[in-house]
Protein backbone atom coordinates (compact mmCIF):
# COMPACT_ATOMS: atom_id res chain seq x y z
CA UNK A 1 0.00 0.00 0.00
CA UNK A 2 1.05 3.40 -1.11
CA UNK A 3 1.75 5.73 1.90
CA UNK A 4 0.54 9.24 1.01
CA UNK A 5 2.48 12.21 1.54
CA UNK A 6 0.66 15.53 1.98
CA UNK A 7 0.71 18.81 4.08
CA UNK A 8 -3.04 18.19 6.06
CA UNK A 9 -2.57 21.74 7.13
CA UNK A 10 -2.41 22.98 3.10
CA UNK A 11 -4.84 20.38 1.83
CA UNK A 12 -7.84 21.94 4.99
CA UNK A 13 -6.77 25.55 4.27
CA UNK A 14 -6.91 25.46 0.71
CA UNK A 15 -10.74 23.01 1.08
CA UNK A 16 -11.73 25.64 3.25
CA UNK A 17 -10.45 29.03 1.34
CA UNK A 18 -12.45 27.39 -1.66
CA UNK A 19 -15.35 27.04 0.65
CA UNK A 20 -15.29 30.04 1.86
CA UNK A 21 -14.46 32.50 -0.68
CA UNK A 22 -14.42 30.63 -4.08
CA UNK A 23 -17.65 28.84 -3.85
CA UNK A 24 -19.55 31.82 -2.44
CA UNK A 25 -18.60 34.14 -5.09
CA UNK A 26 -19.26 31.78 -7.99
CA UNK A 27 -22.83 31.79 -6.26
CA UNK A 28 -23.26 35.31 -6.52
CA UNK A 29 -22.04 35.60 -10.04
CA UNK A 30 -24.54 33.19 -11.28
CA UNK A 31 -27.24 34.90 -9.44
CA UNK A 32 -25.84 37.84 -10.50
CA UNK A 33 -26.07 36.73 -14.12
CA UNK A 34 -29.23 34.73 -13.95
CA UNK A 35 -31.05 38.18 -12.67
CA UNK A 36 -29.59 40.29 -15.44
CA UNK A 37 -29.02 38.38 -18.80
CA UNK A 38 -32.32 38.58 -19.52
CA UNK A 39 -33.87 41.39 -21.71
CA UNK A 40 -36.90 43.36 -20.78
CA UNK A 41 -39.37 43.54 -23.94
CA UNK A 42 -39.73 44.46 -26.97
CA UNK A 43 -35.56 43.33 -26.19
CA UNK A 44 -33.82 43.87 -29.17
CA UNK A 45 -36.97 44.32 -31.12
CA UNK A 46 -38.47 42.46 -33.45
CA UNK A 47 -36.37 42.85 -36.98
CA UNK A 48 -33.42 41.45 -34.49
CA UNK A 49 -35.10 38.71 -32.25
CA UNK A 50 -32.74 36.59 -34.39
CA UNK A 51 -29.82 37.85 -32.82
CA UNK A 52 -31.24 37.83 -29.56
CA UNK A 53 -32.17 34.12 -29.49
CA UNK A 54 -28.34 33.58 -30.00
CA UNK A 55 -27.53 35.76 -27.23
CA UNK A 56 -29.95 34.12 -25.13
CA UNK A 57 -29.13 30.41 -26.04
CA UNK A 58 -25.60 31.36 -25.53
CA UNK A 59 -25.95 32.97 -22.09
CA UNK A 60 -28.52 30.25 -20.79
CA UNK A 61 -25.85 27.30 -21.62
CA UNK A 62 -23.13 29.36 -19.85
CA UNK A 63 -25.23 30.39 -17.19
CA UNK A 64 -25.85 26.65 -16.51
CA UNK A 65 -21.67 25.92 -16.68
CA UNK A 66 -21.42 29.08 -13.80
CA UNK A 67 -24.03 26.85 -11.59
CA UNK A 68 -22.21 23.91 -12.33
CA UNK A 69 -18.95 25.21 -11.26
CA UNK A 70 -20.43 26.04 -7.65
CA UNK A 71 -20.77 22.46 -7.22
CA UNK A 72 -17.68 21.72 -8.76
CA UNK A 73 -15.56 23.60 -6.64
CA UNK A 74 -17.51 21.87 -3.64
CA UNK A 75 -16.35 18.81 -4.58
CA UNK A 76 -12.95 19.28 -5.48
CA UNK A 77 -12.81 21.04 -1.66
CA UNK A 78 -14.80 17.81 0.01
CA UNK A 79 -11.81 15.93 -2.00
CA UNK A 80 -9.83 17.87 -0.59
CA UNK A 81 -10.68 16.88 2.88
CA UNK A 82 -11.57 13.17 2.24
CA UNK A 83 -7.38 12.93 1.36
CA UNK A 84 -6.72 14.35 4.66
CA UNK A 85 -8.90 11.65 5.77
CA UNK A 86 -7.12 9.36 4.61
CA UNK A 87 -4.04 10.78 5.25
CA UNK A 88 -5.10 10.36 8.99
CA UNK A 89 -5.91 6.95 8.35
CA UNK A 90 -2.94 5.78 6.54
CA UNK A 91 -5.00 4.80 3.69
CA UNK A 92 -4.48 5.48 0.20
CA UNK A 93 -5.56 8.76 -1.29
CA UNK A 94 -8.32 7.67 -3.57
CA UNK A 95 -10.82 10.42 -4.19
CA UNK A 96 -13.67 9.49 -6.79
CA UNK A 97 -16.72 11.66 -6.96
CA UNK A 98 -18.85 12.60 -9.68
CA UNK A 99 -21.18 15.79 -9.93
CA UNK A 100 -24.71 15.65 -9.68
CA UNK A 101 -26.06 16.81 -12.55
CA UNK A 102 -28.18 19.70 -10.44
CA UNK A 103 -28.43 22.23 -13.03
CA UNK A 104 -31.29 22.42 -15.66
CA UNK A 105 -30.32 21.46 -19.41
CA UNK A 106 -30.02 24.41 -21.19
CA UNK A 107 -32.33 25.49 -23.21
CA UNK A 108 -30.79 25.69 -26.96
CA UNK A 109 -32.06 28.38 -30.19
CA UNK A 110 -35.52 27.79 -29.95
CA UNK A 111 -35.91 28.44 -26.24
CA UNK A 112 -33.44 31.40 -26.74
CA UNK A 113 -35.93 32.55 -29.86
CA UNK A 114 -38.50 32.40 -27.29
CA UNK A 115 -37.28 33.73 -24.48
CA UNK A 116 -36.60 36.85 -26.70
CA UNK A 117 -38.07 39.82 -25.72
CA UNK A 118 -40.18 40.41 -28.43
CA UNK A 119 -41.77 37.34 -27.94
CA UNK A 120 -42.32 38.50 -24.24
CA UNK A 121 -44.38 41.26 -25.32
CA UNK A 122 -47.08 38.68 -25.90
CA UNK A 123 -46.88 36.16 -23.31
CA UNK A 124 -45.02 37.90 -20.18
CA UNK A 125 -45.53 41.91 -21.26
CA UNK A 126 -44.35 43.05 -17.89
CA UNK A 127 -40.88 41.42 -18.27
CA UNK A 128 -40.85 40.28 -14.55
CA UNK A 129 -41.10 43.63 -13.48
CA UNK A 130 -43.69 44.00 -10.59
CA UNK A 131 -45.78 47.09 -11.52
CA UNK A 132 -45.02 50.03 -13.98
CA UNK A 133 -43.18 51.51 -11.48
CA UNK A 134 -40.38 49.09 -11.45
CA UNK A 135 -38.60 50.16 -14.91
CA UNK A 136 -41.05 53.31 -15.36
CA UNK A 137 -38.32 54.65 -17.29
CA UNK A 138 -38.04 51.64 -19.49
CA UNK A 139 -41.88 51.84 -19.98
CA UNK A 140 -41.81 55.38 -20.70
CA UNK A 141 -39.14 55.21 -23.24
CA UNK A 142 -40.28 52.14 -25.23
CA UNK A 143 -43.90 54.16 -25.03
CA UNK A 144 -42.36 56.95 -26.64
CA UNK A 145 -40.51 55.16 -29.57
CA UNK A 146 -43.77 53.72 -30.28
CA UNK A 147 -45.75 56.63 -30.10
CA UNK A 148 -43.60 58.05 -32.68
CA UNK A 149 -43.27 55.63 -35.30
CA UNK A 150 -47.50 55.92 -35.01
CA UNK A 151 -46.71 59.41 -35.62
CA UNK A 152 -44.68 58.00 -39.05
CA UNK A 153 -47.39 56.20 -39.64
CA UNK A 154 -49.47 58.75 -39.89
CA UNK A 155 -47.31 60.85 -41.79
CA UNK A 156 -47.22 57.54 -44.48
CA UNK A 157 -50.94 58.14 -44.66
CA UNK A 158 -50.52 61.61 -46.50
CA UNK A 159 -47.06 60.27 -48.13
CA UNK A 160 -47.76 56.75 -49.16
CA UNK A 161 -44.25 56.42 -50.22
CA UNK A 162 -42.72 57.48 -46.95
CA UNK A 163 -44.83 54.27 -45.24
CA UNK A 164 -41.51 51.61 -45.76
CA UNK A 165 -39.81 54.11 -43.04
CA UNK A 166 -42.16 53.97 -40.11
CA UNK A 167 -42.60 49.99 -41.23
CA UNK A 168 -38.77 49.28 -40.46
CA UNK A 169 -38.86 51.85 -37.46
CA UNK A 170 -41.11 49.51 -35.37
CA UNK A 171 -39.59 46.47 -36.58
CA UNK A 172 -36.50 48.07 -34.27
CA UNK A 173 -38.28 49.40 -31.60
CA UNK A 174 -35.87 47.74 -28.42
CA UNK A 175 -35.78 48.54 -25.38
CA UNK A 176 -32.25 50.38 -24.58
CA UNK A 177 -32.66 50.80 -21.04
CA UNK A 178 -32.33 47.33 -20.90
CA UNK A 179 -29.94 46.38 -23.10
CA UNK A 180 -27.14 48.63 -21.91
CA UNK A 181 -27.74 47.21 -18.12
CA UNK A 182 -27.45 43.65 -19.28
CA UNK A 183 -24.20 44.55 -21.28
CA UNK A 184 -22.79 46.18 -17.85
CA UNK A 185 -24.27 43.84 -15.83
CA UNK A 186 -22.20 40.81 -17.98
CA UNK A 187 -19.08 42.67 -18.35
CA UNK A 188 -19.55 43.04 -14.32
CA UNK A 189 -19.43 39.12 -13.53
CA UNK A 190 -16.98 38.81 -16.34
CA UNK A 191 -14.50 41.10 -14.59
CA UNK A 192 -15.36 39.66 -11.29
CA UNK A 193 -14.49 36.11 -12.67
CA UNK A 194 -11.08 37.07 -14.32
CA UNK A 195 -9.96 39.41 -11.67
CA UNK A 196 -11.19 37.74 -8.66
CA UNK A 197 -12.70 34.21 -8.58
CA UNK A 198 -10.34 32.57 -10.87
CA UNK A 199 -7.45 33.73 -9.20
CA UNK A 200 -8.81 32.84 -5.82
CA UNK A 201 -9.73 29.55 -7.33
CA UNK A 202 -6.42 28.97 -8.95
CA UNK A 203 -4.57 30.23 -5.36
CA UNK A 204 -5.89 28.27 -3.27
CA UNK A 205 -6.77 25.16 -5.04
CA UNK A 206 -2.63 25.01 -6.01
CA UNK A 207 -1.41 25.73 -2.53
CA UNK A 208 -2.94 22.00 -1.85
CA UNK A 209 -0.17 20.59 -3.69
CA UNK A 210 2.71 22.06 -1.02
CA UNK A 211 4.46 19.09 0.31
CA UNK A 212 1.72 16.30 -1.72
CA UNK A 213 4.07 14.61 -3.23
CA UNK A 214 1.91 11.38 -3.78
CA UNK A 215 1.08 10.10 -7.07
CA UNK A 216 -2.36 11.17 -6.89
CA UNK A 217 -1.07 14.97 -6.83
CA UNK A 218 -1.13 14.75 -10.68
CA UNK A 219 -4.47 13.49 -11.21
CA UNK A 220 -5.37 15.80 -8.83
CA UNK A 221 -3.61 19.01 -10.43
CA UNK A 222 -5.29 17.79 -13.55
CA UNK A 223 -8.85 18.44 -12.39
CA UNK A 224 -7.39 21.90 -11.33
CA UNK A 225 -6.31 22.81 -14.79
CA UNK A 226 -10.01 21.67 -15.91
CA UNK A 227 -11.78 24.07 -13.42
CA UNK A 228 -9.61 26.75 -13.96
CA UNK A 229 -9.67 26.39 -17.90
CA UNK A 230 -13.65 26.38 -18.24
CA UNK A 231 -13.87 29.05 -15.49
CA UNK A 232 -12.09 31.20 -18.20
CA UNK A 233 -13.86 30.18 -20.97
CA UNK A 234 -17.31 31.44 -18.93
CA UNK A 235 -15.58 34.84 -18.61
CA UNK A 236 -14.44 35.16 -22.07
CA UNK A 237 -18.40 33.82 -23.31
CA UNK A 238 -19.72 36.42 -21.04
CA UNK A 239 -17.34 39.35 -22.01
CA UNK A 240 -18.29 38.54 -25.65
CA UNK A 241 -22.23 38.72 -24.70
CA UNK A 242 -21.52 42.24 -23.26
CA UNK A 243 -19.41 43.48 -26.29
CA UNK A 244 -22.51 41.90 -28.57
CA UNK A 245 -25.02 43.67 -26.18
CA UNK A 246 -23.14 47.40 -26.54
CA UNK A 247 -22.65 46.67 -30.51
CA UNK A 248 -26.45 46.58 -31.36
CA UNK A 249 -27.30 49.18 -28.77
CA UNK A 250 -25.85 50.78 -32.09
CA UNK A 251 -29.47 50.51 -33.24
CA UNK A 252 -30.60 53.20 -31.04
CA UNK A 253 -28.98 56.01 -32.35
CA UNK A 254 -29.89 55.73 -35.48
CA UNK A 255 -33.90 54.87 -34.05
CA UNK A 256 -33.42 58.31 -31.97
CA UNK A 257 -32.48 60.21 -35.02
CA UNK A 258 -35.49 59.01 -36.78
CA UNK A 259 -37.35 59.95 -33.54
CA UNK A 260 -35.75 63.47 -34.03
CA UNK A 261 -36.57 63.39 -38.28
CA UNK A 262 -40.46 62.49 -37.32
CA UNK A 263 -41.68 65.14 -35.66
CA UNK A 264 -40.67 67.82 -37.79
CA UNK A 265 -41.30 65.67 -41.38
CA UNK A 266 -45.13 65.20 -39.89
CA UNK A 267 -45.64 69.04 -39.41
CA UNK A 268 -43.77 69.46 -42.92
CA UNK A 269 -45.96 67.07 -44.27
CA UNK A 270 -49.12 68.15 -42.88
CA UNK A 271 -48.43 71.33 -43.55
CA UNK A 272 -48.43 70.66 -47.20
CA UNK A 273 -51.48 68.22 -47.41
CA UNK A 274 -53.52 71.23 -45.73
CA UNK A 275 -52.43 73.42 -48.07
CA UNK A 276 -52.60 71.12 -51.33
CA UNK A 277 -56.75 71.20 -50.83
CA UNK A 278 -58.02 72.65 -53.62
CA UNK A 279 -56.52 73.74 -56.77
CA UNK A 280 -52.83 73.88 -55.84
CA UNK A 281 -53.20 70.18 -55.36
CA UNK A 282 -51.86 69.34 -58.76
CA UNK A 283 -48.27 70.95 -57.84
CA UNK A 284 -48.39 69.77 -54.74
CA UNK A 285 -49.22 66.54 -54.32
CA UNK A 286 -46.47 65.66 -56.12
CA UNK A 287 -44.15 67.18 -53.91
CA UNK A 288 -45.71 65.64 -50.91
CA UNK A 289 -44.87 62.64 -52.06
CA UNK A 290 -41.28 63.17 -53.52
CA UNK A 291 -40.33 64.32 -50.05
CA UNK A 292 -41.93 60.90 -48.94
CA UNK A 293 -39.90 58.92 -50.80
CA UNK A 294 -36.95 60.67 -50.66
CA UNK A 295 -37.77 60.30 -46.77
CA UNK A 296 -37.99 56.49 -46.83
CA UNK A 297 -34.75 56.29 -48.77
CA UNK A 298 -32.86 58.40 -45.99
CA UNK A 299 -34.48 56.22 -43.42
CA UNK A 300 -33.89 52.65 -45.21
CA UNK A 301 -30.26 53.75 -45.85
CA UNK A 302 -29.57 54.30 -41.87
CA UNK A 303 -31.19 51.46 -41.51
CA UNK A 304 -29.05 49.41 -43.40
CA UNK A 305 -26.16 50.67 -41.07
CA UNK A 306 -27.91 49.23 -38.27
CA UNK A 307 -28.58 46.10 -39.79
CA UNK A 308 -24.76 46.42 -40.46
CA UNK A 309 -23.96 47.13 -36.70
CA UNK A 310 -26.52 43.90 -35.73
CA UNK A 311 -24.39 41.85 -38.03
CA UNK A 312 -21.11 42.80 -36.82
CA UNK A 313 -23.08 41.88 -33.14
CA UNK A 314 -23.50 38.24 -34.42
CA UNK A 315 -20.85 37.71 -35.59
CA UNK A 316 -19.35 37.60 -32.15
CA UNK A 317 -21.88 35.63 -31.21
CA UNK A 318 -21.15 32.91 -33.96
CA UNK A 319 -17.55 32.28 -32.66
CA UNK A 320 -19.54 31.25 -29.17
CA UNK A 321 -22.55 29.69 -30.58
CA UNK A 322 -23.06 26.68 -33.99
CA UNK A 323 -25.32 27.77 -36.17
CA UNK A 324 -28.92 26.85 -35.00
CA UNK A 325 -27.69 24.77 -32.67
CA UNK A 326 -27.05 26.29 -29.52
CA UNK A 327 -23.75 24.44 -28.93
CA UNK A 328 -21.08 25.99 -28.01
CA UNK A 329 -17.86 25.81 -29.22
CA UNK A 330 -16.46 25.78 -25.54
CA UNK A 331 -18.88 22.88 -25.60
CA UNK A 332 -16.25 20.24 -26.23
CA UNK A 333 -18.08 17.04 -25.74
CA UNK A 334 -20.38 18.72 -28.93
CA UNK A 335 -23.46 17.26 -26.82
CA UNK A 336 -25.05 20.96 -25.55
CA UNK A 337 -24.22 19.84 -21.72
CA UNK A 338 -22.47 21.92 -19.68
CA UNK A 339 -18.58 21.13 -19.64
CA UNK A 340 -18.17 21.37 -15.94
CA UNK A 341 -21.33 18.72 -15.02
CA UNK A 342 -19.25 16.11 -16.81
CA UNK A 343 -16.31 16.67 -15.19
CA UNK A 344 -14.82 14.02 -12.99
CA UNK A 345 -13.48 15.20 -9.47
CA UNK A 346 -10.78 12.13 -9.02
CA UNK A 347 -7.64 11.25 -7.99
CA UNK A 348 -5.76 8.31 -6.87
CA UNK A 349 -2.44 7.21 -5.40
CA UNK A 350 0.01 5.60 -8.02
């Protein structure tokens, strides 16, 4: 029989630092996440619930991976422990656990298409929120970028040819409030993970290995590597979600500047059609609805650039996510579980 060779005192400090401090934080991260993620309808708006399905798909899957790792970390410290265990009792230092699978499968595209915000509009209109008081500003602001794109509406109805603008306009309508919080709120819990937990993680979690000098030690810094590796990957997924968040909250400038263009084009417009009654309708209606369509073009071309800047936003999304899939390409086992629930928490004396 193999005699093991360990520090106890390093093995319990480093279980308990990753008790105490690793395992707590990785809590509040997820719940951090899990709270904030989440767009507030109309989300991205309709023309873009595309792009927001493959945000959400991604951010569900690696929202499931930060649960994991709370349980992950709880077993590598009860491992921990158990080898002091058997340090005590001159046994072997055989460690095999396995981690319950207590996180929910995630919930790929189609529940990401679905748990758009758009969607929401129609079957959770509220977004969570517990009154119109909670997010009054996001109310208020989505009610005003609607209220104005009736107002282009209603300019088309003098126009004709201006109607594609107004059209497009509330195919965008998103709710910015929201989107810029979630894009803070993810670049929050990524910074907390890279400058914080991971290192805490990786600190403690190595200073087992002072004095361990027992076969098992490999094994053992193995599974460290692992935890620390997909720890990183969940910051750099999350970091990417933010930058994808702030790139299409591109779309809102250009939806305030037709906000600003709206107003004035309606009293232009109606200005005109009042005045067109009668006989000067024959030179005027023509140039009521030149300045439509030369309107709509303006419009459709800005719109293009925010198609553009939605683009660009999935596109960093497609190096995290397959195609249609929802698996992720830090999904190594290619099976849409989370890496860290099929991780093995072992290690054994040579």
């Amino acid at each position: 029989m193999t005699q093991i060779e360990i520090n106890p005192g390093q093995l319990t400090n480093a279980a308990r630092g990753l008790e105490q401090f690793v395992v707590p934080d990785l809590t509040d991260a997820a719940r951090r996440m899990a709270d904030s993620y989440r767009l507030d309808p109309p989300g991205l708006g309709a023309l873009l619930s595309f792009a927001e399905a493959y945000y959400n798909s991604v951010a569900d899957y690696q929202l499931r991976n930060l649960e994991t790792a709370v349980q992950v970390v709880e077993s590598v410290a009860a491992g921990l422990r158990r080898t002091v265990a058997n340090y005590h009792a001159a046994e072997q230092a055989n460690v095999d656990m396995f981690l319950a699978p207590a996180a929910a499968a995630p919930d790929g595209y189609l529940g990401g298409l679905g748990d758009a915000g758009f969607p929401r509009l129609f079957t959770d209109p509220l977004g969570g929120m517990d009154g119109l008081g909670d997010g009054a500003a996001e109310v208020l602001t989505v009610g005003t970028l609607t209220m104005f794109v009736g107002l282009g509406v209603a300019t088309a109805a003098m126009a004709p040819d201006y109607l594609p603008a107004p059209l497009t306009a509330s195919a965008m309508v998103a709710n910015g409030f929201s989107v810029i919080e979630a894009a803070r709120e993810l670049g929050a819990v990524a910074a907390a993970l890279e400058g914080s937990v991971i290192k805490k993680f990786d600190g403690y979690a190595t200073g087992a290995t002072a004095g361990w000098v027992d076969g098992s030690v490999v094994e053992y810094r193995d599974v460290v590597a692992e935890v620390s590796r997909e720890l990183g990957q969940v910051q750099k997924a999350l970091s990417a979600l933010s930058a994808s968040l702030l790139a299409v909250a591109g779309l809102l400038t250009a939806f305030v500047a037709f906000i600003a263009f709206t107003a004035e084009f309606f009293v232009v417009i109606l200005d005109l059609t009042l005045s067109s009654i009668g006989p000067q309708a024959l030179v005027l209606q023509p140039i009521i609805q030149a300045l439509g369509a030369a309107a709509s073009a303006s419009w459709l071309t800005a719109s293009g650039t925010v198609i553009t800047v939605a683009t660009a936003a999935v596109t960093l999304l497609s190096g995290v996510v397959k195609e249609f899939a929802a698996v992720q390409t830090f999904d190594e086992q290619g099976d849409g579980t989370p890496d860290l629930r099929q991780l093995r928490i072992s290690w054994h004396s040579a």
